[in-house]
Protein backbone atom coordinates (compact mmCIF):
# COMPACT_ATOMS: atom_id res chain seq x y z
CA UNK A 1 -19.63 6.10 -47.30
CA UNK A 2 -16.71 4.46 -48.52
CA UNK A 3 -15.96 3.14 -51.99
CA UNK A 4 -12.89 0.92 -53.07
CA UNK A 5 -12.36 -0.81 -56.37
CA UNK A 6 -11.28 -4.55 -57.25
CA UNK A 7 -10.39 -5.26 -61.03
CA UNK A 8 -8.99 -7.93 -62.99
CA UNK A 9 -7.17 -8.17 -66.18
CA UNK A 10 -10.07 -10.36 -68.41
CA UNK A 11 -11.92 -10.27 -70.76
CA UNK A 12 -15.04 -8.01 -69.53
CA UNK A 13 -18.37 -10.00 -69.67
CA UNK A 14 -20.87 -8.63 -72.59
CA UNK A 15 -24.07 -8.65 -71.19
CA UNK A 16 -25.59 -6.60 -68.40
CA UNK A 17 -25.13 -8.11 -64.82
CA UNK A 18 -28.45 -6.14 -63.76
CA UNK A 19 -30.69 -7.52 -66.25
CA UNK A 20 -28.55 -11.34 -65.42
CA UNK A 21 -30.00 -11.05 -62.00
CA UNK A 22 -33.82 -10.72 -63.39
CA UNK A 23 -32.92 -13.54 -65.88
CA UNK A 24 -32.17 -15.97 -63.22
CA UNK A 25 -35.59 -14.71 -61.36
CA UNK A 26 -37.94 -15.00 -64.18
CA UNK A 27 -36.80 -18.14 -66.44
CA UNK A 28 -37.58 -21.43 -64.04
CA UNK A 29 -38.78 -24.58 -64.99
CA UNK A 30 -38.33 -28.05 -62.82
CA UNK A 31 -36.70 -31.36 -63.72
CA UNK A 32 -39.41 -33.82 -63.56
CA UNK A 33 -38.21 -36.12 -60.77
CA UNK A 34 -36.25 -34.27 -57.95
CA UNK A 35 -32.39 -34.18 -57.92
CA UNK A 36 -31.61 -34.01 -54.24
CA UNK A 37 -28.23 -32.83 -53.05
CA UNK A 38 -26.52 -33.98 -50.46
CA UNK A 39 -26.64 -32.10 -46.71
CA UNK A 40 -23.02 -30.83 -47.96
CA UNK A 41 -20.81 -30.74 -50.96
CA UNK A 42 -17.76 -32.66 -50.96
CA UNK A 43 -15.46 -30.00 -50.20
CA UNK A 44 -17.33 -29.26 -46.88
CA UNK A 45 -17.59 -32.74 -45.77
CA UNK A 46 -13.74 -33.94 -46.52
CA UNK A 47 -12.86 -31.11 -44.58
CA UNK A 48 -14.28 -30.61 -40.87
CA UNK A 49 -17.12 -32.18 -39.09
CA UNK A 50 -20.22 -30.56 -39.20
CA UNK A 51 -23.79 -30.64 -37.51
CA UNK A 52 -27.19 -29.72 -39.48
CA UNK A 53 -30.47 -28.41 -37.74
CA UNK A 54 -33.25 -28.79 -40.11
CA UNK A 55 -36.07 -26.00 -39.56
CA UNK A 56 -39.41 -25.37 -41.12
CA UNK A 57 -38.30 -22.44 -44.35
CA UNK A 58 -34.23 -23.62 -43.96
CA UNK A 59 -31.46 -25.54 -43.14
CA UNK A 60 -28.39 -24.65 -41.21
CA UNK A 61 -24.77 -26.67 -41.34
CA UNK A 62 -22.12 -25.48 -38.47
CA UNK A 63 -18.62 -26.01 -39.12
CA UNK A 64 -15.83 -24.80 -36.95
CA UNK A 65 -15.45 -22.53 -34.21
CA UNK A 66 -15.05 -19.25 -33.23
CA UNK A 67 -16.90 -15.98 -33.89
CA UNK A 68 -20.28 -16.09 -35.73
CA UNK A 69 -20.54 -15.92 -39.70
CA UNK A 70 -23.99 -17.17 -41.60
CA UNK A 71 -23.12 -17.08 -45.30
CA UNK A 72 -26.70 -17.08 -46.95
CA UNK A 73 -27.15 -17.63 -50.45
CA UNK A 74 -29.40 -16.42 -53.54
CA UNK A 75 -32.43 -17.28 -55.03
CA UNK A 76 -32.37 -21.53 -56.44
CA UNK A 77 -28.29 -21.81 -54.98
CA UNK A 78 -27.67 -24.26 -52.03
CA UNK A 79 -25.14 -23.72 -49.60
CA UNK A 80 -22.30 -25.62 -52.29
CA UNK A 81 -21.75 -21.62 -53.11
CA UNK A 82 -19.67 -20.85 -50.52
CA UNK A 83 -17.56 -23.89 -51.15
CA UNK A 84 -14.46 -21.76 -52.09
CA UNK A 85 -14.51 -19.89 -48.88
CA UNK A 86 -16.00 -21.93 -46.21
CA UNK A 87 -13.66 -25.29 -45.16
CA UNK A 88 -11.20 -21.80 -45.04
CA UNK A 89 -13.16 -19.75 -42.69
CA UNK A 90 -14.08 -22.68 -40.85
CA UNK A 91 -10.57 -22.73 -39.41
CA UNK A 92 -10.91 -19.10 -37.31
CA UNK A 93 -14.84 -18.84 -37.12
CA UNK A 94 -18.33 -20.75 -36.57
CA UNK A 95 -19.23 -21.04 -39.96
CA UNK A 96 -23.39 -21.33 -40.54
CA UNK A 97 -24.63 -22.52 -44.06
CA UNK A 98 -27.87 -21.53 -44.62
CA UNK A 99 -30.04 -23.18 -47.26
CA UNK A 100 -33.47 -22.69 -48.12
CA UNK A 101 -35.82 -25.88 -48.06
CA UNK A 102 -36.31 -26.94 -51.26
CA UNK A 103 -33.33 -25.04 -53.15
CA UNK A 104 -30.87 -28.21 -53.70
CA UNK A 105 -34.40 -30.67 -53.65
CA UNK A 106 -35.38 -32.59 -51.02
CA UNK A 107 -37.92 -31.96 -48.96
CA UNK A 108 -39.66 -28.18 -48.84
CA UNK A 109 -41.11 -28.08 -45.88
CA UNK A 110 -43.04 -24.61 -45.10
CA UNK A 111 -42.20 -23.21 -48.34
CA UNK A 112 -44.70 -24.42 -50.33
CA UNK A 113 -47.48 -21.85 -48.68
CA UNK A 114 -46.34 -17.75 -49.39
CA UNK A 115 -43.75 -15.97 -46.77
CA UNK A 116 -40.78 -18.09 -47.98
CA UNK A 117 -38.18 -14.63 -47.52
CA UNK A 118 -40.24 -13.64 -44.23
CA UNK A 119 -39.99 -17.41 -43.32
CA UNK A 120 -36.36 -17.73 -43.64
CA UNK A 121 -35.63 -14.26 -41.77
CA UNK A 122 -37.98 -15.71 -38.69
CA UNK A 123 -35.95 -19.17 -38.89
CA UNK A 124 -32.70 -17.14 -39.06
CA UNK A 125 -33.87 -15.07 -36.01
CA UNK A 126 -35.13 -18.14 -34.53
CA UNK A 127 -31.98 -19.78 -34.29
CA UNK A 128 -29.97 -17.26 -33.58
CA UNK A 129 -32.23 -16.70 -30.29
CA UNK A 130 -31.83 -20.46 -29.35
CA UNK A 131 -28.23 -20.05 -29.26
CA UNK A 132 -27.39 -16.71 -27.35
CA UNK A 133 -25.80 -15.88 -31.13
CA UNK A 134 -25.74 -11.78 -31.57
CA UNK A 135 -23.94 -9.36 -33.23
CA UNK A 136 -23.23 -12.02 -36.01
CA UNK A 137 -21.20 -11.92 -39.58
CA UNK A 138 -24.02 -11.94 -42.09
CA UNK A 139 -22.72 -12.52 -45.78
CA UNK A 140 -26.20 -13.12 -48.36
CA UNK A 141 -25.79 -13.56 -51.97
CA UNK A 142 -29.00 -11.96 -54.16
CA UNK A 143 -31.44 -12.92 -52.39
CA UNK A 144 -29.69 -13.90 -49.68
CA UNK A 145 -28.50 -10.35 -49.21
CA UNK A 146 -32.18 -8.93 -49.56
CA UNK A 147 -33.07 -11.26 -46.64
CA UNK A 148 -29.47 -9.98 -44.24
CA UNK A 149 -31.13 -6.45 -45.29
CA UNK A 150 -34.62 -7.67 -43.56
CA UNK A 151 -32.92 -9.53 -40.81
CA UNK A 152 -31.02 -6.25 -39.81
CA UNK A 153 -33.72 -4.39 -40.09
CA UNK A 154 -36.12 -6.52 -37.73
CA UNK A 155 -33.52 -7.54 -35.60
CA UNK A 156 -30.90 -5.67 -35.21
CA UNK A 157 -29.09 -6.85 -32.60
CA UNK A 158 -28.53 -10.70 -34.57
CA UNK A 159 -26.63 -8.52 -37.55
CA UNK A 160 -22.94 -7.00 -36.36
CA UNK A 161 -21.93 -6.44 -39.68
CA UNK A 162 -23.50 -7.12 -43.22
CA UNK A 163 -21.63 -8.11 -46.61
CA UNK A 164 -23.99 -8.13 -49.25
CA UNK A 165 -23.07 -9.68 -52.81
CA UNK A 166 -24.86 -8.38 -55.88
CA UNK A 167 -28.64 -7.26 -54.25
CA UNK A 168 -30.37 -4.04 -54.47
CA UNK A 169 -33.10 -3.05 -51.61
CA UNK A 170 -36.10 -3.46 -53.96
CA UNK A 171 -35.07 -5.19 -57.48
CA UNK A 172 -38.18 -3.52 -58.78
CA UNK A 173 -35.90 -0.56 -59.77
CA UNK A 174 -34.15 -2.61 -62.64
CA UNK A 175 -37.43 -2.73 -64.45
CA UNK A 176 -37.98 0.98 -63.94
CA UNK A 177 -36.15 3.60 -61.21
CA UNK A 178 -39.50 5.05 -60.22
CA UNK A 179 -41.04 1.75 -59.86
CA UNK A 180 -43.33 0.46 -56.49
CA UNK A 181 -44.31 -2.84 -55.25
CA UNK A 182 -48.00 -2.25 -56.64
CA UNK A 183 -46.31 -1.56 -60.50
CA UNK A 184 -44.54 -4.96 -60.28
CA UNK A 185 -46.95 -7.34 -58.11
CA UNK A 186 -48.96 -7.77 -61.21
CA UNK A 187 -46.04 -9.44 -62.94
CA UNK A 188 -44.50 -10.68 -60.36
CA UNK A 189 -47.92 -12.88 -59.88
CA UNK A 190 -47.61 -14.19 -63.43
CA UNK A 191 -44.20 -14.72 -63.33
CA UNK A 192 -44.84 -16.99 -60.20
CA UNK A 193 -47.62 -18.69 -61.59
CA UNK A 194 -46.45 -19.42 -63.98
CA UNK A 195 -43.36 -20.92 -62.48
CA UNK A 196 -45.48 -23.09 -60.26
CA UNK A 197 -47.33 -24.78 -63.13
CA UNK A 198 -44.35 -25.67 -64.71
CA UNK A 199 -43.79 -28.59 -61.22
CA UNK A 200 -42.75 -32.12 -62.55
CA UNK A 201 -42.19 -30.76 -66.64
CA UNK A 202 -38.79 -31.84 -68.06
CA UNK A 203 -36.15 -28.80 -67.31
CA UNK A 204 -34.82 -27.97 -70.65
CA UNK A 205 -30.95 -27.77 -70.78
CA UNK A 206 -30.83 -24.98 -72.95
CA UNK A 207 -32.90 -23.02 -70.53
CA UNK A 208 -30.41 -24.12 -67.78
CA UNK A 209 -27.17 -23.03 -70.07
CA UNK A 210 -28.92 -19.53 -70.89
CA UNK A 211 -29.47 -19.17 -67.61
CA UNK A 212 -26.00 -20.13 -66.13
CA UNK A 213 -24.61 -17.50 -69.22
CA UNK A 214 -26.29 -14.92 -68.14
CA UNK A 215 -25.45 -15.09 -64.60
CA UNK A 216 -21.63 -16.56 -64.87
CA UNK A 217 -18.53 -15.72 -66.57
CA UNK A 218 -16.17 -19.03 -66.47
CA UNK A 219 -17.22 -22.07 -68.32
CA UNK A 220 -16.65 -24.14 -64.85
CA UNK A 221 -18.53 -21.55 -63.26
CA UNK A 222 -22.12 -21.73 -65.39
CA UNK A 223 -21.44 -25.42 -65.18
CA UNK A 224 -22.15 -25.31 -61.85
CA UNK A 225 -25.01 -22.17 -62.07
CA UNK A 226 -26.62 -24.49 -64.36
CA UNK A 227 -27.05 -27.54 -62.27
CA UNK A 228 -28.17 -25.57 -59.50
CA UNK A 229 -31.16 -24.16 -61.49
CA UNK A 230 -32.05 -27.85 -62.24
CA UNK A 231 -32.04 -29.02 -58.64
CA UNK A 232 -34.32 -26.19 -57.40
CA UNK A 233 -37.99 -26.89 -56.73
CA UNK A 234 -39.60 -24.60 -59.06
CA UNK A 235 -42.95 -24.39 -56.47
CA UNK A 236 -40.27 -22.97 -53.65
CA UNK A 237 -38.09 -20.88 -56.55
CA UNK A 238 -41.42 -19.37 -57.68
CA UNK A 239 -42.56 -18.55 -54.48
CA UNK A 240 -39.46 -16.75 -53.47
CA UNK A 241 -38.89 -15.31 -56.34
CA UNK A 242 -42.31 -13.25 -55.74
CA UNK A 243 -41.28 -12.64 -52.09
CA UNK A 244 -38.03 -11.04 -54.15
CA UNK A 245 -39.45 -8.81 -56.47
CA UNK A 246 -42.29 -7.70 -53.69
CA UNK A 247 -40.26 -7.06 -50.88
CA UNK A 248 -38.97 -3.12 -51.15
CA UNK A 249 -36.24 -2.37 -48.33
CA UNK A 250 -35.86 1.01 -50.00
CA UNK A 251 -37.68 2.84 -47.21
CA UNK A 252 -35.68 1.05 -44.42
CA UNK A 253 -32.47 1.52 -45.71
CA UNK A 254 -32.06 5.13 -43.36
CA UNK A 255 -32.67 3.02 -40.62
CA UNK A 256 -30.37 0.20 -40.89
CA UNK A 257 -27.55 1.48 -39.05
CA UNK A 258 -25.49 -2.11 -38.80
CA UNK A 259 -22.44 -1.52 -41.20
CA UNK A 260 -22.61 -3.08 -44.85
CA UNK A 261 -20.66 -4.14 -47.15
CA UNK A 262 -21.41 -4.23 -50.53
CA UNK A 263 -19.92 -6.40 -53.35
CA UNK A 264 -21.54 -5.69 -57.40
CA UNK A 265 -20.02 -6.49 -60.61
CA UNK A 266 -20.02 -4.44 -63.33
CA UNK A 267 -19.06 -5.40 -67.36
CA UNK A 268 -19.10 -4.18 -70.93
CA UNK A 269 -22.52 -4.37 -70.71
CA UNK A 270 -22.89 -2.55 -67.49
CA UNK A 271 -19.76 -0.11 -67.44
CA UNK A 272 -18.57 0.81 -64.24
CA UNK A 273 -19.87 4.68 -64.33
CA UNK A 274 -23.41 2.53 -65.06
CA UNK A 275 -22.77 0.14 -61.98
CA UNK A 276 -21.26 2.52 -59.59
CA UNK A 277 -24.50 5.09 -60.15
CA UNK A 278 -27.06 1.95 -59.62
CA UNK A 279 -25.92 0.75 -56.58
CA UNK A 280 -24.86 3.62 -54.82
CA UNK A 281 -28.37 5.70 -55.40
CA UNK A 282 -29.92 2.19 -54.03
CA UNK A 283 -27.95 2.52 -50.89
CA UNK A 284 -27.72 6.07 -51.05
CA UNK A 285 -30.04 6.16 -46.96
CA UNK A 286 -27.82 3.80 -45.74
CA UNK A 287 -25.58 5.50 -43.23
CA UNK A 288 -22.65 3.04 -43.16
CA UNK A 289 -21.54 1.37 -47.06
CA UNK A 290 -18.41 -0.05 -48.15
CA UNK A 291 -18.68 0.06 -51.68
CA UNK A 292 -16.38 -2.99 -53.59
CA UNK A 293 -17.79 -2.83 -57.18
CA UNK A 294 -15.49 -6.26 -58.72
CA UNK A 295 -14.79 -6.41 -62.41
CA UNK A 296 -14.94 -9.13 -65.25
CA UNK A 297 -17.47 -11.34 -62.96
CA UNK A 298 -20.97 -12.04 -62.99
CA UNK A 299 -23.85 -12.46 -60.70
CA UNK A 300 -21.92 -15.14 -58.94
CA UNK A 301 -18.89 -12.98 -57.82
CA UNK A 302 -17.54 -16.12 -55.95
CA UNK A 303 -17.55 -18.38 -58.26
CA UNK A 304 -15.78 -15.97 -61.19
CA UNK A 305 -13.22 -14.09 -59.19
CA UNK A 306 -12.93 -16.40 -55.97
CA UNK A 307 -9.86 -14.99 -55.18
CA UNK A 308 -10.63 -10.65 -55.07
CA UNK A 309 -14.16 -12.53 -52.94
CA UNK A 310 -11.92 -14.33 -50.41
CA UNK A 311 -9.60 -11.32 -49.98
CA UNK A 312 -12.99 -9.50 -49.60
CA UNK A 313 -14.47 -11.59 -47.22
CA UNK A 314 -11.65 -11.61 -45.06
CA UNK A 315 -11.04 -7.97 -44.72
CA UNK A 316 -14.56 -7.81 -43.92
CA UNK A 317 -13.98 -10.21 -41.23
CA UNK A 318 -11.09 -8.61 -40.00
């Protein structure tokens, strides 16, 4: 395995990125009329054409041409979070936003009924099949990297290489390191539940800001966390948020052999030593790691050190 290290200068962030990540899964409520987001954010659209295929768990946007990358993001975060990196990339590579029904509102298709992760890893598969696509860049944030973990696994041939940004194999382990999928389903239930029920209630702003703070650094950066979590549909950000916490790749992980790289953050919260021993055990079986812990950022490692991400990305791409 190999391990480099990225740090900045600032300020270090003062609470723990770990327990950010289980903040942003557990604290949902919805708006009550839907916000829907456009098919693409500005950036994406003022810079290159782009097509859209609309499936049954996702959507996908194309831009550019040239060798396959599918940049998948986390759990309630439409494809707007790979805005700093993707009119770029667009320029050398066939660049394929992935967003999951029902993350930026709209319509949520299948992902109303359970098997939202499984969904979007069949989709993913799907389309990927349709197209003669194989041996693709697959970059997931969160969530997004639990599912690339999946998709590797079931299919290994779709996955050349694997960057994954801030996701363990089973997040069950931040609650306890000897935990199972039978220890958290109970709460994981409740937690969903009670999610669900929440569908067409008023989403409280100081909710969304607590949120946003404990999964962002930069002021512009929550901003934007923020009205993410608002957009979401809290039926499809409930159910995936149980597919999360009761999906355990930990016993896979030996037999993923498609390389991966992995991006974590770590903070005064989380010290390096801390951060470094957490995600390294959790990808301890996996025979091929690049380890990149980046410091002073949160959850959203794009958004609050775009630059050390791009400079990752692209030496992943390389």
């Amino acid at each position: 395995m190999m391990f480099r290290t990225c740090q900045t200068n600032r300020t270090k962030l003062t609470i723990s990125i770990s327990l950010a990540v289980l903040t942003l899964l557990g604290a949902k409520a919805l708006r009550a009329e839907p916000v829907i987001a456009p098919v693409v954010s500005a950036p994406i659209a003022a810079s290159l054409d782009y097509a859209e295929t609309q499936m049954d768990h996702i959507s996908i946007v194309k831009m550019g041409q040239g060798p396959a990358v599918f940049l998948i993001p986390g759990l309630s975060s439409p494809r707007a979070v790979w805005d700093s990196v993707a009119p770029e990339l667009a320029k050398t590579h066939s660049v394929y936003l992935v967003q999951v029904n029902g993350f930026a509102g709209g319509d949520p298709r299948g992902n109303l009924e359970p098997g939202v992760l499984d969904g979007l890893v069949s989709d993913l598969h799907g389309f990927m099949a349709d197209r003669g696509i194989s041996g693709a860049a697959v970059v997931g944030h969160s969530m997004g990297g639990l599912a690339g973990l999946m998709l590797a696994k079931a299919h290994p041939g779709d996955v050349g290489k694997l960057m994954v940004v801030d996701a363990l194999p089973f997040i069950g382990t931040l609650f306890a390191p000897d935990a199972t999928v039978e220890m958290v389903e109970p709460q994981a239930a409740a937690m969903r539940d009670q999610m669900a029920s929440l569908h067409g209630k008023p989403y409280p702003d100081a909710m969304a800001q607590q949120i946003a703070a404990s999964n962002a650094l930069k002021p512009e950066s929550r901003a934007r966390v923020a009205e993410w979590v608002k957009a979401a549909d809290a039926r499809v950000s409930a159910q995936a948020m149980y597919d999360d916490m009761t999906t355990d790749m930990r016993p896979a992980m030996a037999g993923i052999t498609t390389p991966i790289t992995l991006l974590y953050p770590f903070s005064a919260m989380l010290p390096q030593e801390r951060a470094d021993a957490v995600y390294q055990g959790a990808y301890a079986d996996a025979p091929q790691v690049d380890f990149v812990p980046v410091g002073d950022s949160g959850h959203f490692i794009m958004l609050d050190q775009p630059e050390i991400f791009a400079e990752t990305l692209t030496a992943f791409l390389d």
